[in-house]
Protein backbone atom coordinates (compact mmCIF):
# COMPACT_ATOMS: atom_id res chain seq x y z
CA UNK A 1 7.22 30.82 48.43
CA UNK A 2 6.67 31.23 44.97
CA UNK A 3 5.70 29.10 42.26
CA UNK A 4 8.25 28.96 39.83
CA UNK A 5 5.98 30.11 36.93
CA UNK A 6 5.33 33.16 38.89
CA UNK A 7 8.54 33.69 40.18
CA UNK A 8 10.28 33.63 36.95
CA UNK A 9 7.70 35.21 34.35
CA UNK A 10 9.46 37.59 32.18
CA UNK A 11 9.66 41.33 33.56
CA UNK A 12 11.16 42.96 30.52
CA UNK A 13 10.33 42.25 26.50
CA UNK A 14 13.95 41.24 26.40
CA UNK A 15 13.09 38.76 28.91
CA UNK A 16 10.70 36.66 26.83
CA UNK A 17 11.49 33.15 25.52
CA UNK A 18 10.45 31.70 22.27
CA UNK A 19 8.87 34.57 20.63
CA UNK A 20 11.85 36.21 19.10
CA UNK A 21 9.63 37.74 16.18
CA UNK A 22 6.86 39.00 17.60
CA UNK A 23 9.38 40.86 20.26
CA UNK A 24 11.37 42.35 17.84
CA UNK A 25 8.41 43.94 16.01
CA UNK A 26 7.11 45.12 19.20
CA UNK A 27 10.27 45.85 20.47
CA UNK A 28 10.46 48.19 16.94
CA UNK A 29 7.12 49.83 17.60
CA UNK A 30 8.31 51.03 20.98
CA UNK A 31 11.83 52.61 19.68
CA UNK A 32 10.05 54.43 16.64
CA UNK A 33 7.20 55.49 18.67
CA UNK A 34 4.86 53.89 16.00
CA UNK A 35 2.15 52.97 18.65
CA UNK A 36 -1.32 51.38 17.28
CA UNK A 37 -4.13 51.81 19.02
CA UNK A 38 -5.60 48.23 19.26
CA UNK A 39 -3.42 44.82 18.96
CA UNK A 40 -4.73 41.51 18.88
CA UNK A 41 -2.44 38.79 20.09
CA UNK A 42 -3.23 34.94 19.37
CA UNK A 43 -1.73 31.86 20.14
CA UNK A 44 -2.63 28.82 22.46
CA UNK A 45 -2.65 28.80 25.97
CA UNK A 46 0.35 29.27 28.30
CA UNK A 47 2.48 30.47 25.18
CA UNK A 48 3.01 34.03 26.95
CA UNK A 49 0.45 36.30 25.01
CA UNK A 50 -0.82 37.80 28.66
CA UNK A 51 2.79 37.64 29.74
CA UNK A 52 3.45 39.82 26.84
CA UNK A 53 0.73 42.09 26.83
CA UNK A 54 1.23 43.38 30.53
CA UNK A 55 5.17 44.34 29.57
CA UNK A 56 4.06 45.80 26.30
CA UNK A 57 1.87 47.72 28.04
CA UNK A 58 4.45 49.49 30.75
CA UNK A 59 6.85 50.14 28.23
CA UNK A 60 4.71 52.02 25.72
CA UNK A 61 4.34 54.19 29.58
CA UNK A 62 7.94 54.25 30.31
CA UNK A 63 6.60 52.08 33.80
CA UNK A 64 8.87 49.84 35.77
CA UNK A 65 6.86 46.37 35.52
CA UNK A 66 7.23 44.65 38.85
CA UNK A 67 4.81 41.74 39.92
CA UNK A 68 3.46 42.90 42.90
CA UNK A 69 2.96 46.72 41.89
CA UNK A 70 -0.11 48.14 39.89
CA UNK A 71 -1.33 51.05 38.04
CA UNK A 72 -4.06 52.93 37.30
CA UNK A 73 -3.94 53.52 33.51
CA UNK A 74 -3.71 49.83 32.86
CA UNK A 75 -6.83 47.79 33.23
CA UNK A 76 -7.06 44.20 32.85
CA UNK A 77 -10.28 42.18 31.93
CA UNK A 78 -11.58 38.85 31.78
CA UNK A 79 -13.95 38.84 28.99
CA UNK A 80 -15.23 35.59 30.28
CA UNK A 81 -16.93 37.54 33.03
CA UNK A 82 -16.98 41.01 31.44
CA UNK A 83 -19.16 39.54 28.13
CA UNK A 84 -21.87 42.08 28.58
CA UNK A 85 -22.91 45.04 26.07
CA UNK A 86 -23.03 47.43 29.20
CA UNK A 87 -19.76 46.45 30.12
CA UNK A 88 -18.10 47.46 27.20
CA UNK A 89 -19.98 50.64 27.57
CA UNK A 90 -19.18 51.49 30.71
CA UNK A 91 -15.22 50.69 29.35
CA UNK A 92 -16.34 53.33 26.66
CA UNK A 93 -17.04 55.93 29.14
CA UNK A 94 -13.86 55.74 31.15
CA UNK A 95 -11.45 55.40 28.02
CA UNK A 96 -12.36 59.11 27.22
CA UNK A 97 -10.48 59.74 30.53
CA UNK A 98 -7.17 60.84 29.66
CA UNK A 99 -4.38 58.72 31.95
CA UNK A 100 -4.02 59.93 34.92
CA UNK A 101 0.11 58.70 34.90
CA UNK A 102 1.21 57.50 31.88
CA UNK A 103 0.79 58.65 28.01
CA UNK A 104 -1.39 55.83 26.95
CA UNK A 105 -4.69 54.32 29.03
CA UNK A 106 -3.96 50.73 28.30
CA UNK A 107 -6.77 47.70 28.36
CA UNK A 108 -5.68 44.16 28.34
CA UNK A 109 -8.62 42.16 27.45
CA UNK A 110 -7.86 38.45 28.02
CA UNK A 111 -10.27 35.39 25.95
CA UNK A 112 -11.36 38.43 24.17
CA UNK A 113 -13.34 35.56 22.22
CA UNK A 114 -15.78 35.72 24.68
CA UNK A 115 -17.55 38.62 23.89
CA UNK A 116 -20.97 38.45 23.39
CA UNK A 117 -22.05 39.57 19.70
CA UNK A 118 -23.58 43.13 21.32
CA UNK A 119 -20.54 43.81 23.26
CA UNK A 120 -17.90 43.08 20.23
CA UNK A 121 -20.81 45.89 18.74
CA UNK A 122 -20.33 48.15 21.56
CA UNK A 123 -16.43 47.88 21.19
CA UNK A 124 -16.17 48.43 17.71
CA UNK A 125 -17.45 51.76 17.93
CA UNK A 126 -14.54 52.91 19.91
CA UNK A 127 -11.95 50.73 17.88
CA UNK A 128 -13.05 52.70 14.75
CA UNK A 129 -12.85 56.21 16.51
CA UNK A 130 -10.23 55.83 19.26
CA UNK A 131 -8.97 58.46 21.63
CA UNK A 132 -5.43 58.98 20.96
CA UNK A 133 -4.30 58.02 24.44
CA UNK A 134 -6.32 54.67 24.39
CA UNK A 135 -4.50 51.27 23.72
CA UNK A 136 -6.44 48.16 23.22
CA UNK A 137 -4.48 44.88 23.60
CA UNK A 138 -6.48 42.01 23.30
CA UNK A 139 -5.55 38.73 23.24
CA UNK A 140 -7.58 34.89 22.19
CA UNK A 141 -7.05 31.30 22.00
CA UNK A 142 -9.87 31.16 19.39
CA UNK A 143 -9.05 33.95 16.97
CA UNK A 144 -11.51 32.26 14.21
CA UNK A 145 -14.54 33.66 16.73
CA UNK A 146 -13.20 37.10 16.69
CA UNK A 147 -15.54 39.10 14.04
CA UNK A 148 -13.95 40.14 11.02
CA UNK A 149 -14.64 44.09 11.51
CA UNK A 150 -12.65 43.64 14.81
CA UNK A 151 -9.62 42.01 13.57
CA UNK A 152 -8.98 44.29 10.89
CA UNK A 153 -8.87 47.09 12.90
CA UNK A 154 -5.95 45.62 14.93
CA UNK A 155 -2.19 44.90 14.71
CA UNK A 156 -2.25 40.76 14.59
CA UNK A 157 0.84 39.20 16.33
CA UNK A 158 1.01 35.24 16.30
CA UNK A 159 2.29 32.95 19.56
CA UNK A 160 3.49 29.84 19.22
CA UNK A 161 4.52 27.40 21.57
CA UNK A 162 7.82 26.51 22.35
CA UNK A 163 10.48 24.38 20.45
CA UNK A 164 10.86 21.37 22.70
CA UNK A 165 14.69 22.45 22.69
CA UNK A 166 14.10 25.34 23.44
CA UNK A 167 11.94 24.73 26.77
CA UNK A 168 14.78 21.97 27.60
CA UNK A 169 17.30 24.89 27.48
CA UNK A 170 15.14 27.16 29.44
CA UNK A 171 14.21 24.40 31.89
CA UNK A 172 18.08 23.86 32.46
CA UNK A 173 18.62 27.64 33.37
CA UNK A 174 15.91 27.62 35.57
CA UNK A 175 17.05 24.36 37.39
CA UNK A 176 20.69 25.30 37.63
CA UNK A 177 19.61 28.83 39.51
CA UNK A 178 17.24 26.84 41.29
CA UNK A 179 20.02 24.27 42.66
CA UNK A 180 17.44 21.83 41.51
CA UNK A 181 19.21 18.31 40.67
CA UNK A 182 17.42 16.62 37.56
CA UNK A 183 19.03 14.89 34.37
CA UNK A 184 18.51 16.72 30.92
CA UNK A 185 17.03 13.19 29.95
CA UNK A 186 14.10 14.16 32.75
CA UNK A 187 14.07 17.72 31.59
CA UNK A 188 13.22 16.38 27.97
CA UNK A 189 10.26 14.73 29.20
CA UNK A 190 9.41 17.66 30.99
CA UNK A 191 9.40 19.69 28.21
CA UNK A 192 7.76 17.50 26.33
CA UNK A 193 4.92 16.82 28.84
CA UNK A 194 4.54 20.50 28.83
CA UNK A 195 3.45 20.64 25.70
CA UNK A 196 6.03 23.87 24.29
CA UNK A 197 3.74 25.86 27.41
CA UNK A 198 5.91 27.46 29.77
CA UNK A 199 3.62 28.14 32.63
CA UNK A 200 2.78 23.84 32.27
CA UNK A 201 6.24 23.16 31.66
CA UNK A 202 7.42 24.91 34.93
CA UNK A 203 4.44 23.97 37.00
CA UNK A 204 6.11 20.49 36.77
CA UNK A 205 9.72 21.15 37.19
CA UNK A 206 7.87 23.07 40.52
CA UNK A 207 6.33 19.79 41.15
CA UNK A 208 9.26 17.41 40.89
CA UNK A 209 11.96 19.75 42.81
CA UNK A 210 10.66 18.38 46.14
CA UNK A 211 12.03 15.09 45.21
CA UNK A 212 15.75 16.51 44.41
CA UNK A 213 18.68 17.00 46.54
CA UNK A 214 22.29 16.84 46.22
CA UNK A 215 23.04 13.22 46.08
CA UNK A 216 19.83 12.10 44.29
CA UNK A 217 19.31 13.55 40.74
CA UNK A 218 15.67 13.30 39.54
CA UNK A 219 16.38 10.84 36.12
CA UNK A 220 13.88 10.10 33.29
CA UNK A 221 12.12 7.14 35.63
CA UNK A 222 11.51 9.24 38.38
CA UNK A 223 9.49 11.96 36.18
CA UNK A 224 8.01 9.31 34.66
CA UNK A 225 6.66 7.37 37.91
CA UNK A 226 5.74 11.46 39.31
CA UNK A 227 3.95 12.10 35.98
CA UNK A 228 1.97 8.77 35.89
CA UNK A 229 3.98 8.37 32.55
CA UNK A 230 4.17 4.65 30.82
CA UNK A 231 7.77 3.64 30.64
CA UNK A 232 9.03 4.03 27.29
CA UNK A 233 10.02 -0.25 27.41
CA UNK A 234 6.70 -1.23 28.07
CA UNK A 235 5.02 1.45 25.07
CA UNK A 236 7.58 -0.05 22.28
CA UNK A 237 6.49 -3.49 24.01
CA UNK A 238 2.85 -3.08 23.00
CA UNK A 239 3.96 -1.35 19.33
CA UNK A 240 6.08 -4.45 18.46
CA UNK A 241 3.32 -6.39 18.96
CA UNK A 242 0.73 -4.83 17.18
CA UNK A 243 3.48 -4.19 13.97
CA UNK A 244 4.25 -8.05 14.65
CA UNK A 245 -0.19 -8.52 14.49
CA UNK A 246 0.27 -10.79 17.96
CA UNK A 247 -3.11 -9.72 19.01
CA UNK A 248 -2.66 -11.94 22.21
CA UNK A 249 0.73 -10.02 23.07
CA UNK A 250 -1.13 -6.93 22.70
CA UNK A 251 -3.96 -7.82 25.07
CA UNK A 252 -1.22 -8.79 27.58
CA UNK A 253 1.45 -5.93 27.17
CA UNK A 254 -1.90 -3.35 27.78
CA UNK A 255 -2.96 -5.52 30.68
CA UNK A 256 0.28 -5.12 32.41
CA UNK A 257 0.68 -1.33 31.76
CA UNK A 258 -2.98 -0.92 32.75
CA UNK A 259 -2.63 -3.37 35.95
CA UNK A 260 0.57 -0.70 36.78
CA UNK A 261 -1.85 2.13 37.24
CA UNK A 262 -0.78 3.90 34.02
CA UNK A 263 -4.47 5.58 32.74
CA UNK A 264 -5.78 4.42 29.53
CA UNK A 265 -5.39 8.06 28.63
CA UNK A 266 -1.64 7.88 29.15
CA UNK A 267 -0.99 5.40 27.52
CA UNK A 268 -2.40 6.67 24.30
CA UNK A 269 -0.97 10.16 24.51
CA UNK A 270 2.33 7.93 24.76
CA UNK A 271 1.45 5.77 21.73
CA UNK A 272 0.72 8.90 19.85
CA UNK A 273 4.11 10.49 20.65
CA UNK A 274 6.32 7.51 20.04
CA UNK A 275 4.73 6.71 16.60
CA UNK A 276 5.03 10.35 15.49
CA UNK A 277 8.45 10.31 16.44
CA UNK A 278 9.05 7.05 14.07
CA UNK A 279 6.59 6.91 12.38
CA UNK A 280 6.13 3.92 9.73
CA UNK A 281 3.50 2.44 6.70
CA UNK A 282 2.28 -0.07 9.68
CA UNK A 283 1.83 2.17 12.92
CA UNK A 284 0.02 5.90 10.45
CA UNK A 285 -3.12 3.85 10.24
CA UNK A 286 -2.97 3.30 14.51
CA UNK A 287 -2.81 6.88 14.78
CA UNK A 288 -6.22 7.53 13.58
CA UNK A 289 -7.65 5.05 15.83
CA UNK A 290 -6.01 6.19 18.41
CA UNK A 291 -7.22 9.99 18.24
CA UNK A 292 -10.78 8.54 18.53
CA UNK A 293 -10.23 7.30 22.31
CA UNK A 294 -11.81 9.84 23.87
CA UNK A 295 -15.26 10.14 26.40
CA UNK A 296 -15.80 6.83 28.52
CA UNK A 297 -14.64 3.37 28.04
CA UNK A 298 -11.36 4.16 27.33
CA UNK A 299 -9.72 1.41 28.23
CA UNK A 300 -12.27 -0.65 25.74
CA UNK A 301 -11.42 1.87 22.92
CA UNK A 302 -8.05 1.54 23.41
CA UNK A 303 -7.70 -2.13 23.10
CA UNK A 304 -10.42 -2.49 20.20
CA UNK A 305 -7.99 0.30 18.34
CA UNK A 306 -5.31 -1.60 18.99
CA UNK A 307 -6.21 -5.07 17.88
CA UNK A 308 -8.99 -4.33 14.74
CA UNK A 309 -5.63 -2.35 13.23
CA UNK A 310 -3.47 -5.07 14.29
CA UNK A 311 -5.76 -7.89 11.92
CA UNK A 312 -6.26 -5.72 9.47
CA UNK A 313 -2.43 -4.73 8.76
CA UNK A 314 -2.70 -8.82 8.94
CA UNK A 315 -5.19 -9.14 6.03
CA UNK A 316 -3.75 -6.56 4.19
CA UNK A 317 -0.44 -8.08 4.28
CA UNK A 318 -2.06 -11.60 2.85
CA UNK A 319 -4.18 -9.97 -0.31
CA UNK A 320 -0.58 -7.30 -1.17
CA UNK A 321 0.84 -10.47 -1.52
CA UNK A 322 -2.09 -12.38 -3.19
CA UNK A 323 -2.07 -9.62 -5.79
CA UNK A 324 1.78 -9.02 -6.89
CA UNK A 325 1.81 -12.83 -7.35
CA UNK A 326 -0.74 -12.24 -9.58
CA UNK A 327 0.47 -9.03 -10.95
CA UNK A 328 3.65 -10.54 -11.18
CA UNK A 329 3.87 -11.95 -15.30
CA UNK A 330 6.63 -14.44 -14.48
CA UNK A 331 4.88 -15.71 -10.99
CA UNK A 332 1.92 -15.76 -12.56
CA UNK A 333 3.07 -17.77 -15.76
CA UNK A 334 5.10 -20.19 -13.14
CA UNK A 335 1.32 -20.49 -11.33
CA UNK A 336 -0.40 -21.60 -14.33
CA UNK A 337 2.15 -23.83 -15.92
CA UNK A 338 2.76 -25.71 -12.64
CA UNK A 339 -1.51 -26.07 -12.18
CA UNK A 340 -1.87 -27.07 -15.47
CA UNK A 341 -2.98 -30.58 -15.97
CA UNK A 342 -0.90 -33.09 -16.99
CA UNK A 343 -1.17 -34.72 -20.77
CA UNK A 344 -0.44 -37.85 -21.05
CA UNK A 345 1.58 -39.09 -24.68
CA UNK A 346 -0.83 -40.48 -27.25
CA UNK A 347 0.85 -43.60 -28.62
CA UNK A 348 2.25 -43.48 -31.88
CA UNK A 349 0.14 -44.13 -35.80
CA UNK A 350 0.88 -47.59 -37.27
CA UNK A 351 2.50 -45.70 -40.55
CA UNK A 352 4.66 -44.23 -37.90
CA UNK A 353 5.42 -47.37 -36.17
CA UNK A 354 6.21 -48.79 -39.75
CA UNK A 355 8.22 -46.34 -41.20
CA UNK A 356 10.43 -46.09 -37.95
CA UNK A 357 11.08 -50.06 -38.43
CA UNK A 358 11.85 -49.98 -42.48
CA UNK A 359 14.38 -47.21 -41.04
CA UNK A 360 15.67 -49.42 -38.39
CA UNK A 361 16.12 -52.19 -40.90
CA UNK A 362 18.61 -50.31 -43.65
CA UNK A 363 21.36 -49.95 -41.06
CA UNK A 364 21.42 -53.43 -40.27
């Protein structure tokens, strides 16, 4: 049996999800024969660029793409273990064979990135005098190591990953045809988990379908408990009380999640997502402290991140409002008259004491 990733990978440009752009253009190319002779495709992983590539490559042929079949004019390579200068020469030597089948000898190199310096050398010599019947289609995760004398000499399309939307929707189709049984509340999780990759995405809908039948649909706490995911109670547990500065409720709220088995790493990939989702003056400043838990002691990291933020939103709070009471004319006029010291009355001059009683006397 299949994997679903496999089983539903696009066969057709048509059949491609999330790209719309990039297909049309391609798509264009194809209709008005305006064929270039080296491409570059970039994006991050799982976002179809190898998917793409391989169609790309039968239709500029006129070859019907199935899975299982192969041909001779299009050659795939790993440049992680094709990183050699004589490699690339030896690639030199064959691409002045004309196609044996098709009109174009097409070479997918995959992680293209991984060239070594002599063999991106070796390869620009044919990329600035190709054969007319050669097409280059590269593709790299890390197009910023991809030398500048290279990269101009292709056609640069961009991958992204997916809109979380639009994996749910795509994650729906496939369920529905798959008669698998799962809440669009789990699917959003799914899709989210993935990360906008489709290959990840449907790796875990692959996953979780052994858990589904007809009378049990797979809900948002059964992906979650699958997953290893934090429930979404006991993550908005642990924010309250770090907004709220209850240090001690934060100690105990990560206790119990970590007690429950959920990783340290889990947790803050969940803290991460919730506050970006909401986020707020108090939990932005978590966020950075959050992106540092990383390497070993996580659990430490996670819990010094937690509280040191936690006081210090504390202390800030006291000295904002230590300084608009001072900033603050009529609080701070209110402060001084009610610390000034009292005066006591001096008593009254004798003349004045006199005058007042020849005054007193006249009305009588």
């Amino acid at each position: 049996m299949k994997a679903l990733y496999r089983k539903y990978r696009p066969l057709k440009l048509s059949d491609v999800v999330g790209q719309d752009k990039t297909i049309h253009q391609l798509q264009g190319a194809i209709s008005q024969n305006k064929i270039s002779h080296a491409y570059l495709f970039i994006g991050p992983r799982g976002c179809g660029k190898t998917s793409v590539a391989r169609i790309f490559a039968h239709e500029i042929n006129q070859f019907d793409y199935q899975l299982e079949d192969s041909y001779v004019d299009i050659i795939e390579i790993d440049a992680a273990t094709f990183t050699g200068v004589d490699n690339i020469r030896e690639l030199r030597e064959k691409a002045m064979i004309i196609p044996t089948t098709g009109k174009y000898k097409v070479y997918i190199i995959d992680e293209v990135h991984m060239l070594s310096t002599s063999a991106f050398n070796a390869l620009l010599k044919i990329l600035e005098e190709p054969p007319t019947h050669v097409v280059f289609i590269m593709a790299t995760t890390n197009p910023e190591k991809i030398p500048a004398t290279i990269a101009s000499r292709t056609q640069i399309y961009r991958f992204s990953l997916a809109e979380p939307e639009v994996m749910q929707n795509f994650l729906r189709k496939i369920s529905d045809q798959e008669g698998i049984n799962i809440s669009d509340a789990a699917l959003r999780i799914i899709s989210e988990r993935g990360g906008g990759s489709f290959r990840d995405s449907l790796s875990i809908l692959d996953q979780l379908s052994t858990i589904s039948d007809k009378e049990q649909q797979i809900d948002e706490t059964a992906v979650s408990e699958a997953l290893g995911i934090p429930s979404q109670q006991g993550i908005s547990d642990l924010l309250q009380a770090y907004q709220e500065s209850d240090t001690a409720k934060v100690t105990e709220t990560l206790s119990i999640l970590l007690n429950a088995g959920f990783t340290a790493d889990s947790i803050t990939t969940e803290l991460i997502q919730q506050i970006i989702k909401a986020p707020s003056p108090k939990t932005l400043p978590l966020i950075e402290r959050l992106f540092s838990v990383t390497g070993n002691f996580l659990e430490a990291k996670l819990t010094v991140a937690l509280i040191s933020t936690a006081t210090s939103l504390t202390t800030k709070t006291a000295n904002s409002i230590a300084t608009s009471q001072t900033s603050n004319p009529v609080m701070a006029s209110n402060k001084v008259i009610n610390s000034a010291p009292a005066v006591e009355p001096s008593p009254p001059s004798p003349s004045t004491t006199q005058k007042k009683s020849e005054g007193s006397s006249a009305f009588v």
